[in-house]
Protein backbone atom coordinates (compact mmCIF):
# COMPACT_ATOMS: atom_id res chain seq x y z
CA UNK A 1 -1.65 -3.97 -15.53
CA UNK A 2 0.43 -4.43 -12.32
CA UNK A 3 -0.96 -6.72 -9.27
CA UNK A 4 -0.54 -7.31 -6.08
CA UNK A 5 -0.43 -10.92 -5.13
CA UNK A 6 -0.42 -12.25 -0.98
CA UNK A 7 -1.85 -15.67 0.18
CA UNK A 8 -2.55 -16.67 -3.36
CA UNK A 9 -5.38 -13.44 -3.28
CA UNK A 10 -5.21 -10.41 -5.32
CA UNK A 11 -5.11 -7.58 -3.05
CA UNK A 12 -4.48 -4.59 -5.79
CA UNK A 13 -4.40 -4.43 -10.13
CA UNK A 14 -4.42 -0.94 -11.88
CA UNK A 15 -2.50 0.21 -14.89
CA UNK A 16 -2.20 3.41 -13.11
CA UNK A 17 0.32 2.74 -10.53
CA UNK A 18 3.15 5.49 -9.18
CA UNK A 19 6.41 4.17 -8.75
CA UNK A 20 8.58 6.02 -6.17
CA UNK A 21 11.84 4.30 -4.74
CA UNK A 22 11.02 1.02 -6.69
CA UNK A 23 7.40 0.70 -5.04
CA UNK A 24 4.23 0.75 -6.97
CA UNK A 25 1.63 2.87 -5.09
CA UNK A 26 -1.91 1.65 -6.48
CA UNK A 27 -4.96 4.24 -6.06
CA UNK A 28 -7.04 3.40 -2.89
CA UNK A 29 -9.70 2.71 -5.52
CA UNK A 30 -8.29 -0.11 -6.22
CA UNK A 31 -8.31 -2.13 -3.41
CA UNK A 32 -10.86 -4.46 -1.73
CA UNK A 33 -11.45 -2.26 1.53
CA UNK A 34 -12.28 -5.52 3.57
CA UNK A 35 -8.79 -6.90 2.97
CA UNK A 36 -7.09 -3.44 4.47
CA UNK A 37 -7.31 -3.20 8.29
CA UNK A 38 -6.04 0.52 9.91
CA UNK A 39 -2.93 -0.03 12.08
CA UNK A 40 -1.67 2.23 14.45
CA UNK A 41 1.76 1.73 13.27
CA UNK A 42 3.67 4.64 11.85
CA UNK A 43 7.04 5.74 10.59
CA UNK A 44 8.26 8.64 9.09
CA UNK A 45 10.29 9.48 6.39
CA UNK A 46 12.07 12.87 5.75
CA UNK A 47 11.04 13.52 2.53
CA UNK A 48 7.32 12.03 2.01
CA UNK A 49 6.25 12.98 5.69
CA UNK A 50 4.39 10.21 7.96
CA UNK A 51 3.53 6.50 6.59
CA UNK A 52 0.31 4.84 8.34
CA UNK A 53 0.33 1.34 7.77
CA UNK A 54 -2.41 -1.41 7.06
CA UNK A 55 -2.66 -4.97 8.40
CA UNK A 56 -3.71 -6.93 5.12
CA UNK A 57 -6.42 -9.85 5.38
CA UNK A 58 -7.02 -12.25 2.85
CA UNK A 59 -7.48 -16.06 2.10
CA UNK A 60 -7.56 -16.18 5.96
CA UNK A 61 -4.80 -15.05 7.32
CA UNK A 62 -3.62 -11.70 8.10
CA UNK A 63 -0.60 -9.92 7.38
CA UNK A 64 0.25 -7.11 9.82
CA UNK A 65 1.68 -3.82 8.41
CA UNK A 66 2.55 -5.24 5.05
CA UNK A 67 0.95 -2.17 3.39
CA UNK A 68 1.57 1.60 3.41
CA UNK A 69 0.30 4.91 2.75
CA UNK A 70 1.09 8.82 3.24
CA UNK A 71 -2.23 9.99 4.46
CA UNK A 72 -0.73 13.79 3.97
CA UNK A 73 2.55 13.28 1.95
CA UNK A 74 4.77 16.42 1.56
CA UNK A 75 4.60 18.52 -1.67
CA UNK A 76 7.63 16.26 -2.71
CA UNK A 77 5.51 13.38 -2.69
CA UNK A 78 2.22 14.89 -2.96
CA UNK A 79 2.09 11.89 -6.33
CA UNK A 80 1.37 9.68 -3.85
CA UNK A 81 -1.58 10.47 -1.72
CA UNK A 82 -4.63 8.47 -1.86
CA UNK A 83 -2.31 5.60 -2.64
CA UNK A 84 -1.06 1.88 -1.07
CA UNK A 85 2.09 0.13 -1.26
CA UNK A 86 2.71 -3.27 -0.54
CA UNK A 87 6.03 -5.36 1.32
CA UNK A 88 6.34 -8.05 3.24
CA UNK A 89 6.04 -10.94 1.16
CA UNK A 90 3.16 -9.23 -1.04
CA UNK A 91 4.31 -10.05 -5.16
CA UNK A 92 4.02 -7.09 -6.86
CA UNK A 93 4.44 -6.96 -10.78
């Protein structure tokens, strides 16, 4: 089972986690929605297509764009839709 830790909460566990450049995407299933809140940042990378980010909320405090998803990932990636990945001081392991 891998987890994802921030602000002493558990944000994400599954056992069926994708791991592409040394990032575990969890399925969107299984994450609390109340602790994911839409940003409107984006980036874009060349060979998944564009990232939307999430502003994560937990044990009170917030943690703007520390997740990431590819709402339409290219065929490439196409593994990864309907998935999250976590940075920004979120443990993941």
């Amino acid at each position: 089972m891998v987890k994802a830790v921030w602000n002493g909460v558990t944000i994400a566990d599954s056992d069926d986690t994708v791991v592409v450049e040394n990032n575990h995407y969890f399925p969107l299933s299984s994450i609390d929605p109340a602790m994911l809140k839409p940003s409107t940042t984006t980036t874009v990378c060349g060979w998944k297509g564009l990232a939307n980010y999430y502003t994560l909320a937990a044990g009170g405090a917030e943690n703007t764009d520390a997740a990431w998803y590819y709402a339409d990932p290219k065929p490439a990636a196409a593994e990864i839709k309907d998935r999250v990945a976590f940075w920004k001081g979120v443990r993941v392991g």
